[in-house]
C-alpha atoms as a PDB file:
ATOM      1  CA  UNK A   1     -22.888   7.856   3.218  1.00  0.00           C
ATOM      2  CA  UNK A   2     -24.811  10.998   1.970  1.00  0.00           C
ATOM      3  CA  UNK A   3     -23.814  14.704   2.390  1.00  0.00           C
ATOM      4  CA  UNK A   4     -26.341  17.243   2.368  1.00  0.00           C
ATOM      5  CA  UNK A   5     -26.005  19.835  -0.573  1.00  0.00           C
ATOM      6  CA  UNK A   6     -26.203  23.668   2.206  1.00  0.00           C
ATOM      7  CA  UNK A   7     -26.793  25.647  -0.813  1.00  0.00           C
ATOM      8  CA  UNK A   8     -29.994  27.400   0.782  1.00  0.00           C
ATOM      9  CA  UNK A   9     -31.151  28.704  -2.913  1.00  0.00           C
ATOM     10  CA  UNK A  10     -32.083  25.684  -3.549  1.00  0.00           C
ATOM     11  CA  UNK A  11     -36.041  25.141  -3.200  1.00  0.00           C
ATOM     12  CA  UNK A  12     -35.759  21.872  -1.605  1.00  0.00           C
ATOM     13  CA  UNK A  13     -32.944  23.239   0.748  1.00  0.00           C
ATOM     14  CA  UNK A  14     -33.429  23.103   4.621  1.00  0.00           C
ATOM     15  CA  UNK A  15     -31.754  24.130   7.493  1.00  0.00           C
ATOM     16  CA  UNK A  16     -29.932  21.023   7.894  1.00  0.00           C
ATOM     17  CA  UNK A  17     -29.424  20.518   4.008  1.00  0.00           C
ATOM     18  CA  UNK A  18     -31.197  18.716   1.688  1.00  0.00           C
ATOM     19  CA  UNK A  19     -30.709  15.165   2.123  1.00  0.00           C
ATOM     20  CA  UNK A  20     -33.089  14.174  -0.608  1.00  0.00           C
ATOM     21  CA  UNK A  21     -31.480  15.733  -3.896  1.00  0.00           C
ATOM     22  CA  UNK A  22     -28.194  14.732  -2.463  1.00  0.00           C
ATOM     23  CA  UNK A  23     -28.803  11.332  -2.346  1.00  0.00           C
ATOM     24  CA  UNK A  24     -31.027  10.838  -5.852  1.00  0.00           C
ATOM     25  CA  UNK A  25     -28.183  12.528  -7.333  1.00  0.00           C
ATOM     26  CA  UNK A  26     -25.079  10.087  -5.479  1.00  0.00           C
ATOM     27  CA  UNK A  27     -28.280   6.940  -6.800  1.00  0.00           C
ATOM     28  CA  UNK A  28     -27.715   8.564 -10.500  1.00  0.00           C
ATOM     29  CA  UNK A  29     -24.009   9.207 -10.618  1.00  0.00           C
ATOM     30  CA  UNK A  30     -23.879   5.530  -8.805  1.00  0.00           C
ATOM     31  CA  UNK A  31     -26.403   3.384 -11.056  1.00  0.00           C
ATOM     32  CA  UNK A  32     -27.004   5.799 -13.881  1.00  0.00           C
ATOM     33  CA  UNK A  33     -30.765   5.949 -13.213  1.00  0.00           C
ATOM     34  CA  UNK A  34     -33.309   6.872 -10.492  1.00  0.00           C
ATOM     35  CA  UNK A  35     -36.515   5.289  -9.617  1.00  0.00           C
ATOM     36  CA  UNK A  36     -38.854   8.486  -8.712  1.00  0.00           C
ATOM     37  CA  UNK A  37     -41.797   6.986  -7.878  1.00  0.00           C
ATOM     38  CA  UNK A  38     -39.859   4.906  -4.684  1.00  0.00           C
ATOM     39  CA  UNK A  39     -39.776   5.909  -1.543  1.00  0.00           C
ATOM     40  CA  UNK A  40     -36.663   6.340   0.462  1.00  0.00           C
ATOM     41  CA  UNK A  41     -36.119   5.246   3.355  1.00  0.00           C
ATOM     42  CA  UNK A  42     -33.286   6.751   6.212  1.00  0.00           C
ATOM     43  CA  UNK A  43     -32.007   4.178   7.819  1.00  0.00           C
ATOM     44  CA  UNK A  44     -28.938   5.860   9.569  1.00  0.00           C
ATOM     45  CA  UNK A  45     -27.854   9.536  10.727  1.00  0.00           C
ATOM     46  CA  UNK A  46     -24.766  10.595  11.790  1.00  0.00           C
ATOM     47  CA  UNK A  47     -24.009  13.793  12.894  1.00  0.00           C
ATOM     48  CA  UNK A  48     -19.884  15.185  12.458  1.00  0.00           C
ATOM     49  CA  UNK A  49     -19.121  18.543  14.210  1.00  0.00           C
ATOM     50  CA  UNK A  50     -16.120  20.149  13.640  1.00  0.00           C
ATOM     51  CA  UNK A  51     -14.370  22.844  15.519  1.00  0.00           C
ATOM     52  CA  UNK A  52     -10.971  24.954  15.475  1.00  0.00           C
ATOM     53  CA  UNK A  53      -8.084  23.597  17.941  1.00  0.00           C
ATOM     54  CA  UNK A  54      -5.095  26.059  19.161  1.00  0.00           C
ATOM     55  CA  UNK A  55      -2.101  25.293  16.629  1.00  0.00           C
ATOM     56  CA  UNK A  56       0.979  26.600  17.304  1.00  0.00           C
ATOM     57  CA  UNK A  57       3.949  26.826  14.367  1.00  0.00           C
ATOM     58  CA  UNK A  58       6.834  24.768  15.503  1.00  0.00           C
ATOM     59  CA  UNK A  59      10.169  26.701  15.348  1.00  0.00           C
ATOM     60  CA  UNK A  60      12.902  25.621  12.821  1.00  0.00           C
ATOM     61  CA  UNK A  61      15.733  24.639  13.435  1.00  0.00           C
ATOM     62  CA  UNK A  62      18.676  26.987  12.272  1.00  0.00           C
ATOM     63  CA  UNK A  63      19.436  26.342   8.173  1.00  0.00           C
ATOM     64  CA  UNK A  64      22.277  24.870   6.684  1.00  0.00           C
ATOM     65  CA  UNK A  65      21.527  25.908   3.066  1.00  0.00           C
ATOM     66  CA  UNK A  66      24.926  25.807   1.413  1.00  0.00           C
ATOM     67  CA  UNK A  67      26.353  23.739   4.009  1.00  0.00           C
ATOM     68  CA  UNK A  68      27.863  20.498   2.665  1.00  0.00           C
ATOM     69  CA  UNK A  69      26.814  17.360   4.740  1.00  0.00           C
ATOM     70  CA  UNK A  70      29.668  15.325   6.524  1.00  0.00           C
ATOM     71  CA  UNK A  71      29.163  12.120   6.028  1.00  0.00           C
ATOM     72  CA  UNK A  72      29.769   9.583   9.046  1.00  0.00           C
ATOM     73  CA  UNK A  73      31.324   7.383   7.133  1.00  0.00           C
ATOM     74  CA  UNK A  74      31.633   5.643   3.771  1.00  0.00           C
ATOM     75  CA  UNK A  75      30.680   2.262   2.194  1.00  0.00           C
ATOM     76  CA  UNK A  76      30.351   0.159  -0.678  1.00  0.00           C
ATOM     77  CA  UNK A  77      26.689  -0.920  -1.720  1.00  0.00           C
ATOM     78  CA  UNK A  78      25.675  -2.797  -4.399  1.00  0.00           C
ATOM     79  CA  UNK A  79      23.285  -1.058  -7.175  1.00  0.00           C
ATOM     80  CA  UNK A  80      22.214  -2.186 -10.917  1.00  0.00           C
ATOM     81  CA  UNK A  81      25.718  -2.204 -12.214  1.00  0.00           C
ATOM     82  CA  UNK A  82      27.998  -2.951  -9.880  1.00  0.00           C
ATOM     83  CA  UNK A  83      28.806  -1.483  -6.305  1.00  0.00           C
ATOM     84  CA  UNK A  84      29.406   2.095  -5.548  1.00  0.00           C
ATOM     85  CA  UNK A  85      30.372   4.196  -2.463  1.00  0.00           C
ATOM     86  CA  UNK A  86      27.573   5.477  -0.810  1.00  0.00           C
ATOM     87  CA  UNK A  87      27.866   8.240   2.121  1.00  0.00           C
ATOM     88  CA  UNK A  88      26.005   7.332   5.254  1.00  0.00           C
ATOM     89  CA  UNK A  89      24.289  10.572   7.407  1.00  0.00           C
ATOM     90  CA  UNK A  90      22.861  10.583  11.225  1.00  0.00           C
ATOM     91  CA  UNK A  91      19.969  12.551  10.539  1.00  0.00           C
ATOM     92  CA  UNK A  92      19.668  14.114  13.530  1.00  0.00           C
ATOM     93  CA  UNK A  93      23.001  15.577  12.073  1.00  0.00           C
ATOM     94  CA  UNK A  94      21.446  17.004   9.072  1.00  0.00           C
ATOM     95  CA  UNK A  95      20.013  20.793   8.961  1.00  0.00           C
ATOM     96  CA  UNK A  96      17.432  22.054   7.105  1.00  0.00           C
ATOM     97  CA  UNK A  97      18.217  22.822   3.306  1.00  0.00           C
ATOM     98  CA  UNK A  98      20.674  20.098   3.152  1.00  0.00           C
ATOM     99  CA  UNK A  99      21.083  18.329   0.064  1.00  0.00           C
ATOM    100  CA  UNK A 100      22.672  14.607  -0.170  1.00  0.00           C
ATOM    101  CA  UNK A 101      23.182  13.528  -3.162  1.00  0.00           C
ATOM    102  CA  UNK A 102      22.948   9.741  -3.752  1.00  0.00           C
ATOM    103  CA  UNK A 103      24.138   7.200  -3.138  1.00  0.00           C
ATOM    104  CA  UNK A 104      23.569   7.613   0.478  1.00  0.00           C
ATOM    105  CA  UNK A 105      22.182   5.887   3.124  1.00  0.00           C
ATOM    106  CA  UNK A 106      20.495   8.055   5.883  1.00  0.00           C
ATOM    107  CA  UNK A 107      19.972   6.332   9.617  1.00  0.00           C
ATOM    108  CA  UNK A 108      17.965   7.417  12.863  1.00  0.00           C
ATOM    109  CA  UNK A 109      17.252   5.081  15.398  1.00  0.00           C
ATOM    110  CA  UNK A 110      14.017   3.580  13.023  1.00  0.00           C
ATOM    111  CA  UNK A 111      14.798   3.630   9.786  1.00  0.00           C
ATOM    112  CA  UNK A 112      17.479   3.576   7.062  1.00  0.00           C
ATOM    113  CA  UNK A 113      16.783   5.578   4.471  1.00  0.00           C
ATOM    114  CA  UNK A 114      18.461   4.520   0.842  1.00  0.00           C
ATOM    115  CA  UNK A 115      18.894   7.316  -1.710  1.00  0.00           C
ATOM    116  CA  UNK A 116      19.947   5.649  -5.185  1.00  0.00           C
ATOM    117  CA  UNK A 117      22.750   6.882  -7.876  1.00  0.00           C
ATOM    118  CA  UNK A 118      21.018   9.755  -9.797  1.00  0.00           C
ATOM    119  CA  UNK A 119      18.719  11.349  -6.815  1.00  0.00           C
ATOM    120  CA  UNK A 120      19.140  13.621  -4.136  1.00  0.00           C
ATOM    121  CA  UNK A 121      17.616  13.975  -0.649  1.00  0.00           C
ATOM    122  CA  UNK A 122      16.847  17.445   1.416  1.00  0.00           C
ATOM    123  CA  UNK A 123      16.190  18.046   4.341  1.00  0.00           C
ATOM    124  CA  UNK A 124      12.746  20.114   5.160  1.00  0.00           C
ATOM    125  CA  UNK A 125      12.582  22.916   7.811  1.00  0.00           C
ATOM    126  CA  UNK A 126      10.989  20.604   9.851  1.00  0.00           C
ATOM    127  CA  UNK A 127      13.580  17.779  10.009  1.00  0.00           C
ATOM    128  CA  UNK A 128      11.311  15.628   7.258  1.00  0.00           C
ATOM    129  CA  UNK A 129      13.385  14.060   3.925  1.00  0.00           C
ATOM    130  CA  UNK A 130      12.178  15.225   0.625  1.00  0.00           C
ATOM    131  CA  UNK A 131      13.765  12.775  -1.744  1.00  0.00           C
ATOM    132  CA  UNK A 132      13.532  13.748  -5.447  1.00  0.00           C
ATOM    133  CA  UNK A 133      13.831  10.956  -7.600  1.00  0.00           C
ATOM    134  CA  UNK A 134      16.373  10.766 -10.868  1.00  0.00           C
ATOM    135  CA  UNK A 135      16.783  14.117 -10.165  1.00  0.00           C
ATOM    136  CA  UNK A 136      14.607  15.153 -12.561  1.00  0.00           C
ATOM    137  CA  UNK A 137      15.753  13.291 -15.622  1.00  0.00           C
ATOM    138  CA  UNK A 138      13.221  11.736 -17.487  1.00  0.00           C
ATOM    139  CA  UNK A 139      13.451   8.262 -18.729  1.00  0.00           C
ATOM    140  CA  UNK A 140      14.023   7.082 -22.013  1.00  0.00           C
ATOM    141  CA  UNK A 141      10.832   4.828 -23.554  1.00  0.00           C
ATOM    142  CA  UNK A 142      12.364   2.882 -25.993  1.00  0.00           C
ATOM    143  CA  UNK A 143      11.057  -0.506 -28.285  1.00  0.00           C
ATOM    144  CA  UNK A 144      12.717  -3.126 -26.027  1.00  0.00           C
ATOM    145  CA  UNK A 145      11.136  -5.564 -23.586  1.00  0.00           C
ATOM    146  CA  UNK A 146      10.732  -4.313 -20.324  1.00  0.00           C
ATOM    147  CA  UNK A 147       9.201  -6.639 -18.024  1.00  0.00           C
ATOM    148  CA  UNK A 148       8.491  -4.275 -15.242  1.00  0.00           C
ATOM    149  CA  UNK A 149       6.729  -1.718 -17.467  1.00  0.00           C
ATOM    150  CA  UNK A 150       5.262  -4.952 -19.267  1.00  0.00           C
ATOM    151  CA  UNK A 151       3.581  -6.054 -15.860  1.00  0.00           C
ATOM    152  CA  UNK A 152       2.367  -2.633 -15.110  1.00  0.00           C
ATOM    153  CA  UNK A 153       0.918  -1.810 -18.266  1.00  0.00           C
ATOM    154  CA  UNK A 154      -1.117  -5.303 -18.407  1.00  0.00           C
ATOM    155  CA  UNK A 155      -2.481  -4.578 -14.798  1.00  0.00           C
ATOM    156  CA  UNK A 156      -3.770  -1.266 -15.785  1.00  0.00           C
ATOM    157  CA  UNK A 157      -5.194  -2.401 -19.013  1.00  0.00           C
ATOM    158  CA  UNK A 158      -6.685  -5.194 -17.230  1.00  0.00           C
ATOM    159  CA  UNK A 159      -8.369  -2.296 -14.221  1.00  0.00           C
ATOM    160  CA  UNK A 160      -9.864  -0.829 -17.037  1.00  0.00           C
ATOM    161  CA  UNK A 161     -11.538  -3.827 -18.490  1.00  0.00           C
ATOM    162  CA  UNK A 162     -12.168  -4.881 -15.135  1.00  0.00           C
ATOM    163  CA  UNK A 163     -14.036  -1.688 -14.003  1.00  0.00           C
ATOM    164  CA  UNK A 164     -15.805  -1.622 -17.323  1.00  0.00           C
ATOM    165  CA  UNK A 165     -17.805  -4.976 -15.725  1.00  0.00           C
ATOM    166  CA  UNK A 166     -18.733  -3.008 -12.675  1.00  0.00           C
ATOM    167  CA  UNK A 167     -20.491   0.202 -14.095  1.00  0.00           C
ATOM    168  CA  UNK A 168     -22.084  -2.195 -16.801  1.00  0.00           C
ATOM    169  CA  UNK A 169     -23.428  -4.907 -13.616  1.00  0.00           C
ATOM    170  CA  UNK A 170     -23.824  -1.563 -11.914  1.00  0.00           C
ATOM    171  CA  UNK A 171     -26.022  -0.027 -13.927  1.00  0.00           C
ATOM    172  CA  UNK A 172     -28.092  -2.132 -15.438  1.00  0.00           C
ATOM    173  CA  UNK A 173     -30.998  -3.725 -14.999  1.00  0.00           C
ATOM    174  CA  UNK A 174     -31.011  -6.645 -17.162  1.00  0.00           C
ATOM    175  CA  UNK A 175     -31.516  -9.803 -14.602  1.00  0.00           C
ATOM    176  CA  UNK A 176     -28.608 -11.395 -17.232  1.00  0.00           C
ATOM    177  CA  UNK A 177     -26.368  -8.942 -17.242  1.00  0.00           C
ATOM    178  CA  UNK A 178     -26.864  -7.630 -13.004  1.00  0.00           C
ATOM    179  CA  UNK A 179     -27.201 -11.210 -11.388  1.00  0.00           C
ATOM    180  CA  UNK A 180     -26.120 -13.851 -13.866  1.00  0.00           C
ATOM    181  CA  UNK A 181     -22.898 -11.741 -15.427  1.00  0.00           C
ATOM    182  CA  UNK A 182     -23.698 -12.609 -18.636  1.00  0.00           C
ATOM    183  CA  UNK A 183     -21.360  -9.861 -20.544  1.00  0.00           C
ATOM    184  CA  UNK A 184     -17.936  -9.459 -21.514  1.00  0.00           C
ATOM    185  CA  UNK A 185     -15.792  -6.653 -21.869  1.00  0.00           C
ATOM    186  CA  UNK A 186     -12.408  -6.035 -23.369  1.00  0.00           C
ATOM    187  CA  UNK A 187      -9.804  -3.300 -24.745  1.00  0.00           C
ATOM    188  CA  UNK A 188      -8.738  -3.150 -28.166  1.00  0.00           C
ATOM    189  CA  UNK A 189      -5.951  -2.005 -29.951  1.00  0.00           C
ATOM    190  CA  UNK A 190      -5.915   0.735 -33.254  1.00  0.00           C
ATOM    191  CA  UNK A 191      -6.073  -2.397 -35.560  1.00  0.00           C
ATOM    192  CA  UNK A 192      -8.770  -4.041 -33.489  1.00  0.00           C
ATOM    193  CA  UNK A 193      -6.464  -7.040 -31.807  1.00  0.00           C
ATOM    194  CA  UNK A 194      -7.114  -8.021 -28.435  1.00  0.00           C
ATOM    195  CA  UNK A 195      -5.265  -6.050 -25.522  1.00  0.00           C
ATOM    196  CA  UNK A 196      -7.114  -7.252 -22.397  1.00  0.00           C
ATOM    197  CA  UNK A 197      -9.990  -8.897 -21.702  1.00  0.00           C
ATOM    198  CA  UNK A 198     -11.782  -8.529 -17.919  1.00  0.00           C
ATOM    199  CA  UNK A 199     -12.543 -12.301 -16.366  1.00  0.00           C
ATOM    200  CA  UNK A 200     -16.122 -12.747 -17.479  1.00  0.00           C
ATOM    201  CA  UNK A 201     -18.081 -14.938 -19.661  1.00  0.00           C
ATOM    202  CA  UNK A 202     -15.374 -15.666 -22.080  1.00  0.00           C
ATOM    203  CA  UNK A 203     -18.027 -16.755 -24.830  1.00  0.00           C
ATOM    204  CA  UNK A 204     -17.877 -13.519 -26.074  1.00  0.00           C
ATOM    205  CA  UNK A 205     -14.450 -12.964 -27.159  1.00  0.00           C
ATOM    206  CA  UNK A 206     -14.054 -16.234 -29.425  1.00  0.00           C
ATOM    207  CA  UNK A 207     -15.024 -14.176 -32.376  1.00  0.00           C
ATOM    208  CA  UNK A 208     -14.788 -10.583 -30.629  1.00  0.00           C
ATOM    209  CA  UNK A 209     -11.522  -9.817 -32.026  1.00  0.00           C
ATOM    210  CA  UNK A 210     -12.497 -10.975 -35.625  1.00  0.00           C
ATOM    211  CA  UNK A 211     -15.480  -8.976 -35.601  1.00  0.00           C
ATOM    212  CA  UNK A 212     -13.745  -5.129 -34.030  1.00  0.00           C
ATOM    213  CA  UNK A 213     -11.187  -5.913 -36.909  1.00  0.00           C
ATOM    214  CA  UNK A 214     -13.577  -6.283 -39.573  1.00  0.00           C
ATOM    215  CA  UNK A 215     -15.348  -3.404 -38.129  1.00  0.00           C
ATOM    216  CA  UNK A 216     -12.272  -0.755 -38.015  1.00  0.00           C
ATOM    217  CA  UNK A 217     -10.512  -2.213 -41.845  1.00  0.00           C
END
């Protein structure tokens, strides 16, 4: 799907916009080159049209800034290190400008709503939950092991490697490279070892490392 560029200044610019530089420049930014001496063909038109609709501001409700929340009842839940009592709310209870401050459970008829040691919830002028999380503590990175951060870290390393092989098959126009995948590509740390490598030809990367680290010593 192409947009038309409306900037009448532009020579090429018509009434309707100019359908031609907007899509050799989408073919550029998409494949990194342009084949000028093609023709291009429209093979589909669609036509949006949008209008203004009659909005009218909802009134809030009265505010209960300052106002502590009474809790419905009490309970023990179980969190990373150990159990804790945790208020539970109606929100249809709560006023606007409310704070709870977890542990607390909020309830309506479809959902339960946890808020976890160290956060607080408030309630919008509009009834909605705004839930800030570790109320605005920052967490420690530290040296040890952290599986979660160690799984998230090796996905996003491995995105990057990953969409490294699409703009190169992309782009190119190498029959080996755009139809038989014949290219690796990988990230590399400082001293040139191996962080991640994207699944292609693996050939590649038998000596890869070897070579980046003799490169960057």
């Amino acid at each position: 799907m192409v947009s038309p560029i409306m900037d009448t200044r532009s020579a090429t610019a018509c009434r309707h916009g100019d359908f031609y530089t907007a899509f050799v420049d989408r073919y550029k930014n998409e494949f990194g080159f342009t084949l000028a001496e093609r023709d291009v063909i429209v093979d589909d038109v669609r036509v949006r049209g949008v209008g203004m609709s009659r909005f009218e501001e909802p009134v809030a409700p009265p505010s209960g800034k300052g106002v502590k929340p009474v809790a419905e009842k009490t309970v023990k839940v179980y969190f990373e290190g150990g159990y804790q009592d945790a208020d539970i709310h109606l929100l249809d209870k709560l006023m606007p400008e409310q704070i709870i401050q977890g542990p607390a459970i909020i309830m309506d008829n479809l959902s339960t709503i946890l808020i976890e040691p160290g956060c607080h919830a408030e309630i919008t002028k509009y009834g909605d939950i705004r839930i800030t999380i570790g109320s605005g503590l920052t967490k420690q990175v530290t040296a040890e092991l952290d599986s979660v951060q160690l799984s998230i870290f090796s996905h996003r390393f491995m995105s990057i490697a990953e969409q490294m092989g699409r703009v190169l098959q992309r782009t190119s126009i190498s029959v080996n490279i755009k139809e038989r995948l014949d290219f690796s590509c990988a990230l590399f740390g400082p001293d040139g070892g191996l962080v991640s490598n994207a699944p292609h030809i693996p050939v590649h990367l038998g000596a890869m490392q070897e070579t980046v680290q003799y490169q960057v010593i």
